[in-house]
C-alpha atoms as a PDB file:
ATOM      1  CA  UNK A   1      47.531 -92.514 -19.421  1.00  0.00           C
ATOM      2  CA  UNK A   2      50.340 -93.382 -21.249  1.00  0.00           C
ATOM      3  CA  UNK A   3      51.792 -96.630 -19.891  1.00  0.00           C
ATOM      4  CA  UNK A   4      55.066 -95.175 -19.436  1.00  0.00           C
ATOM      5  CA  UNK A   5      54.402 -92.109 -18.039  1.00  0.00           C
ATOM      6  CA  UNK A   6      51.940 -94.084 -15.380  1.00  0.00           C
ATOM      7  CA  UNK A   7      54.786 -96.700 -14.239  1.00  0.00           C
ATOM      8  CA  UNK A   8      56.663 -93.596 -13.663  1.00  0.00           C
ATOM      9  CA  UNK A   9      53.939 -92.170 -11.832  1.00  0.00           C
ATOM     10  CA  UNK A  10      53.712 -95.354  -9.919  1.00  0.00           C
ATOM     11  CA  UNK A  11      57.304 -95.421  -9.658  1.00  0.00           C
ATOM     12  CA  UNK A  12      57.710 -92.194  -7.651  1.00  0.00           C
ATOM     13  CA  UNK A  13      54.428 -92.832  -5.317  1.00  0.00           C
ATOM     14  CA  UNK A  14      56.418 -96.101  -4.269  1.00  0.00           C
ATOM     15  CA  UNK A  15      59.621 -93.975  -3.628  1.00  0.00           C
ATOM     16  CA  UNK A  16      57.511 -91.770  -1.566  1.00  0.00           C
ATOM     17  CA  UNK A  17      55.809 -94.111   0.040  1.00  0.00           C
ATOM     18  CA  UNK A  18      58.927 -96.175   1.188  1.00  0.00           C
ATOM     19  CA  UNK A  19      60.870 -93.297   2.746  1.00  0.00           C
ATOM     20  CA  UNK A  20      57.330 -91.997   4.368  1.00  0.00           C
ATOM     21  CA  UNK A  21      57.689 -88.420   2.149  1.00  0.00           C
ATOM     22  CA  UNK A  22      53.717 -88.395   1.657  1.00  0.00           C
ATOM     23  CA  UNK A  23      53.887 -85.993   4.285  1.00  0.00           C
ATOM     24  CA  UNK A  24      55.809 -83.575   2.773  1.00  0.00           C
ATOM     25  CA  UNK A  25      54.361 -84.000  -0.673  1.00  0.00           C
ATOM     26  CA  UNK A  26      51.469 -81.463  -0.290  1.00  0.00           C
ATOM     27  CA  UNK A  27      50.757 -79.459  -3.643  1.00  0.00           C
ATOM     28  CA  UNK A  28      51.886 -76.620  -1.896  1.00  0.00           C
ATOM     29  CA  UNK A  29      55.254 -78.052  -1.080  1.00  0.00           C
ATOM     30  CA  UNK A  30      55.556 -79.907  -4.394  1.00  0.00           C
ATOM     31  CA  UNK A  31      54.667 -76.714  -6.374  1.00  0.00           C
ATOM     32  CA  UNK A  32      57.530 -74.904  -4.417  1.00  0.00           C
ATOM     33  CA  UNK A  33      60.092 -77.628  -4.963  1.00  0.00           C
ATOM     34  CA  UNK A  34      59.165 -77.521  -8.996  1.00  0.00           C
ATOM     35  CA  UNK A  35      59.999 -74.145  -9.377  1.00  0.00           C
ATOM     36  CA  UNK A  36      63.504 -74.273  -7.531  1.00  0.00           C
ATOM     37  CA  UNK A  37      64.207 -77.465 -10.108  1.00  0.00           C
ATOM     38  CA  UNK A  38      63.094 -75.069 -12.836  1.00  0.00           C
ATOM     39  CA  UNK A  39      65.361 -72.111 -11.730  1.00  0.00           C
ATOM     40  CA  UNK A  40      67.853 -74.800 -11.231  1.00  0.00           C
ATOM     41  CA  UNK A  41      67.461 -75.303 -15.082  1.00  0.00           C
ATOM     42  CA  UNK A  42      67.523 -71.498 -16.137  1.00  0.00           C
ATOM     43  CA  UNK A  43      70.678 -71.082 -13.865  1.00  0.00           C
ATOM     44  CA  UNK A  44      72.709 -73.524 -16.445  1.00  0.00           C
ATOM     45  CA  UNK A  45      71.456 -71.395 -19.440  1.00  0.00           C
ATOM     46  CA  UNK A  46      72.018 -67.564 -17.485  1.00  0.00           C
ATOM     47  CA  UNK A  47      74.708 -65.015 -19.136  1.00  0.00           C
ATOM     48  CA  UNK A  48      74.669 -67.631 -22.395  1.00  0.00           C
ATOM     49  CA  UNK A  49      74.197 -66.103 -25.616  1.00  0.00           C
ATOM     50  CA  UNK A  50      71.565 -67.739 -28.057  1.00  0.00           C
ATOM     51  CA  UNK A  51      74.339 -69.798 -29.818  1.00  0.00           C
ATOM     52  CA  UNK A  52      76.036 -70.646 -26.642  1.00  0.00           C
ATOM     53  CA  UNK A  53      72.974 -72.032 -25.134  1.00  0.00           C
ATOM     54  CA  UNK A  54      72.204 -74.004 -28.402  1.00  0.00           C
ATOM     55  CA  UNK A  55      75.667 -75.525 -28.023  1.00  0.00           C
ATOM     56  CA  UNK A  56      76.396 -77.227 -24.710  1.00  0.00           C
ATOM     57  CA  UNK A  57      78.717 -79.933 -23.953  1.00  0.00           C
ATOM     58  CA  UNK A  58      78.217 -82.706 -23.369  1.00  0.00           C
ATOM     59  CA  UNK A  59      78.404 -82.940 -19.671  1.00  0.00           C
ATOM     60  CA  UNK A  60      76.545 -79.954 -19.669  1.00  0.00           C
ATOM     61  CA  UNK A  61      74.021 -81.841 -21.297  1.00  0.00           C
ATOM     62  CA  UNK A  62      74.494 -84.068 -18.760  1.00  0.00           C
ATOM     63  CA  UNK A  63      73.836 -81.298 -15.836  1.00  0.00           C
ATOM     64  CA  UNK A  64      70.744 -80.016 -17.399  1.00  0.00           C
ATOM     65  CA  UNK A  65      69.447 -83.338 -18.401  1.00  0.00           C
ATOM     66  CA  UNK A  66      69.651 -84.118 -14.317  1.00  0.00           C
ATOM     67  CA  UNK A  67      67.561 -81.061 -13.474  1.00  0.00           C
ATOM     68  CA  UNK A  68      65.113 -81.610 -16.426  1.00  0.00           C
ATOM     69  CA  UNK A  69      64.676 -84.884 -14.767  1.00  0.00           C
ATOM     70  CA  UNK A  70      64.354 -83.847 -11.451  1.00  0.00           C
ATOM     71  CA  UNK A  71      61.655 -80.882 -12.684  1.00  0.00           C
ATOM     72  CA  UNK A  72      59.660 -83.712 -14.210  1.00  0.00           C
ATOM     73  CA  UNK A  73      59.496 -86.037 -11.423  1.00  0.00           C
ATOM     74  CA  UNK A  74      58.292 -83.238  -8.975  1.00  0.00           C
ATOM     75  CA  UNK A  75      55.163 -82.209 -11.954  1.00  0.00           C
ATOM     76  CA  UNK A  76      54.800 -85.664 -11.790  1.00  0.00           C
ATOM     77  CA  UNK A  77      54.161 -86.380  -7.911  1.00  0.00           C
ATOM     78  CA  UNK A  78      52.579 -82.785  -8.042  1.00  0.00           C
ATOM     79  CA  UNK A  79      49.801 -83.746 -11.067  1.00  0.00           C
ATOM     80  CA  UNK A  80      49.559 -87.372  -8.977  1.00  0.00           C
ATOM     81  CA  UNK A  81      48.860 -85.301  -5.733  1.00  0.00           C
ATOM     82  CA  UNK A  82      46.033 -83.540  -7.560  1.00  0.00           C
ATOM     83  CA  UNK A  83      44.669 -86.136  -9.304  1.00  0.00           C
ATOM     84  CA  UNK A  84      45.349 -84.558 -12.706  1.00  0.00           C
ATOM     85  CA  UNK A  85      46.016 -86.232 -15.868  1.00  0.00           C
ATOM     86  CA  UNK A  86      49.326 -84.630 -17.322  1.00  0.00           C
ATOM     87  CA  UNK A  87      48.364 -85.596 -21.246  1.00  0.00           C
ATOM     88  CA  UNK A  88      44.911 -85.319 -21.001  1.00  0.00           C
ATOM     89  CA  UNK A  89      45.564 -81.497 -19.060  1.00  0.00           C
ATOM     90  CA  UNK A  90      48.386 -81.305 -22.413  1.00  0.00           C
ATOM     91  CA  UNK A  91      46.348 -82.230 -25.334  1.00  0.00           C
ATOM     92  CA  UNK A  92      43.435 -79.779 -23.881  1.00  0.00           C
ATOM     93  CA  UNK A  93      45.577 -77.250 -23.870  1.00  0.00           C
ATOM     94  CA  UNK A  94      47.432 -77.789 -27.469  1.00  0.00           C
ATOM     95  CA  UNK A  95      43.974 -77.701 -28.036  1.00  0.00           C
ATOM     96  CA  UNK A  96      43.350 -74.338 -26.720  1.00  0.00           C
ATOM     97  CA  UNK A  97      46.830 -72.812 -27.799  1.00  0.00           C
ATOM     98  CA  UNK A  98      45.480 -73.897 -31.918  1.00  0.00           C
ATOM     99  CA  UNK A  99      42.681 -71.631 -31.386  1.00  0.00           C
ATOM    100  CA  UNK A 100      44.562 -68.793 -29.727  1.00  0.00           C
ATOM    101  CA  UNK A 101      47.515 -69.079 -31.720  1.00  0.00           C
ATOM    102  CA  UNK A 102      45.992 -69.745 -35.732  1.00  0.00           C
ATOM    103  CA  UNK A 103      48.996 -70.310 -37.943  1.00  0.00           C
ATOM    104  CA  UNK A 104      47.474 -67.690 -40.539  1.00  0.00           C
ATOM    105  CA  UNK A 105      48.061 -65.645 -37.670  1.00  0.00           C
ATOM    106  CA  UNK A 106      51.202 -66.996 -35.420  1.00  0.00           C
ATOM    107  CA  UNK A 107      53.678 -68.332 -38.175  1.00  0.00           C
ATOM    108  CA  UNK A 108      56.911 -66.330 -37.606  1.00  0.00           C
ATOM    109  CA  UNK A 109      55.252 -64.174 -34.754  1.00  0.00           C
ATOM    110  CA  UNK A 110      56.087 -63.995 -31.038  1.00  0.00           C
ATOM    111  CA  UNK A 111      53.258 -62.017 -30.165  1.00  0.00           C
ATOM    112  CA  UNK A 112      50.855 -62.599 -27.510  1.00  0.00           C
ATOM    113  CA  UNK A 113      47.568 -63.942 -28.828  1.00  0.00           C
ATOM    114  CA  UNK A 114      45.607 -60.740 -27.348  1.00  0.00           C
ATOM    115  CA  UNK A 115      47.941 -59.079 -29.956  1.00  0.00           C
ATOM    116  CA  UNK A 116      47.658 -61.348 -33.320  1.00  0.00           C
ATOM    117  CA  UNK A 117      45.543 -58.555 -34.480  1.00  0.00           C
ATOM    118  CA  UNK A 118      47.389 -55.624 -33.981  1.00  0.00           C
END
């Protein structure tokens, strides 16, 4: 694992650890708690057009910086839960997204793979 993502990793379990939050770290829980930090993200970008949201100020930045952050740690303590390596589980599926989505047939094209050959 990469060294930086594991002192992270390490990093967090300590945090846990000291303020006895193991028991409330269950996947379940930890799964939940990632997807409120992800709407949490969405809300900063809702009602935005395109340009807007490719334009934010800086303390907006700032806001949605915090809640990438906080999304992050919880996948982290959630992959750490269930023993799963994060960039192993990300180059397999890079991997598997090549395959599904060839460039000959992806470039330029937002369709699903089950629809490349439409």
């Amino acid at each position: 694992m990469n060294s930086e993502l594991g002192n992270l990793k390490q990093q967090l379990s300590i945090f846990a650890k000291d303020r006895d939050w193991d028991q409330f770290h269950s996947p379940k829980n930890l799964s939940m708690a990632l997807s409120v930090e992800v709407s949490e993200i969405v809300e900063h970008f809702q009602w935005l057009t395109e340009e807007q949201s490719e334009n934010l100020s800086n303390a907006k930045l700032a806001e949605v910086g915090t809640e990438l952050a906080d999304a992050l740690i919880y996948l982290i303590r959630l992959a750490d839960k269930l023993d799963i390596n994060l960039l192993e589980s990300a180059k397999r599926k890079i991997e598997i997204n090549e395959r599904k989505y060839p460039v000959e047939k992806a470039k330029g094209n937002s369709k699903k793979y089950t629809e490349l050959d439409e």
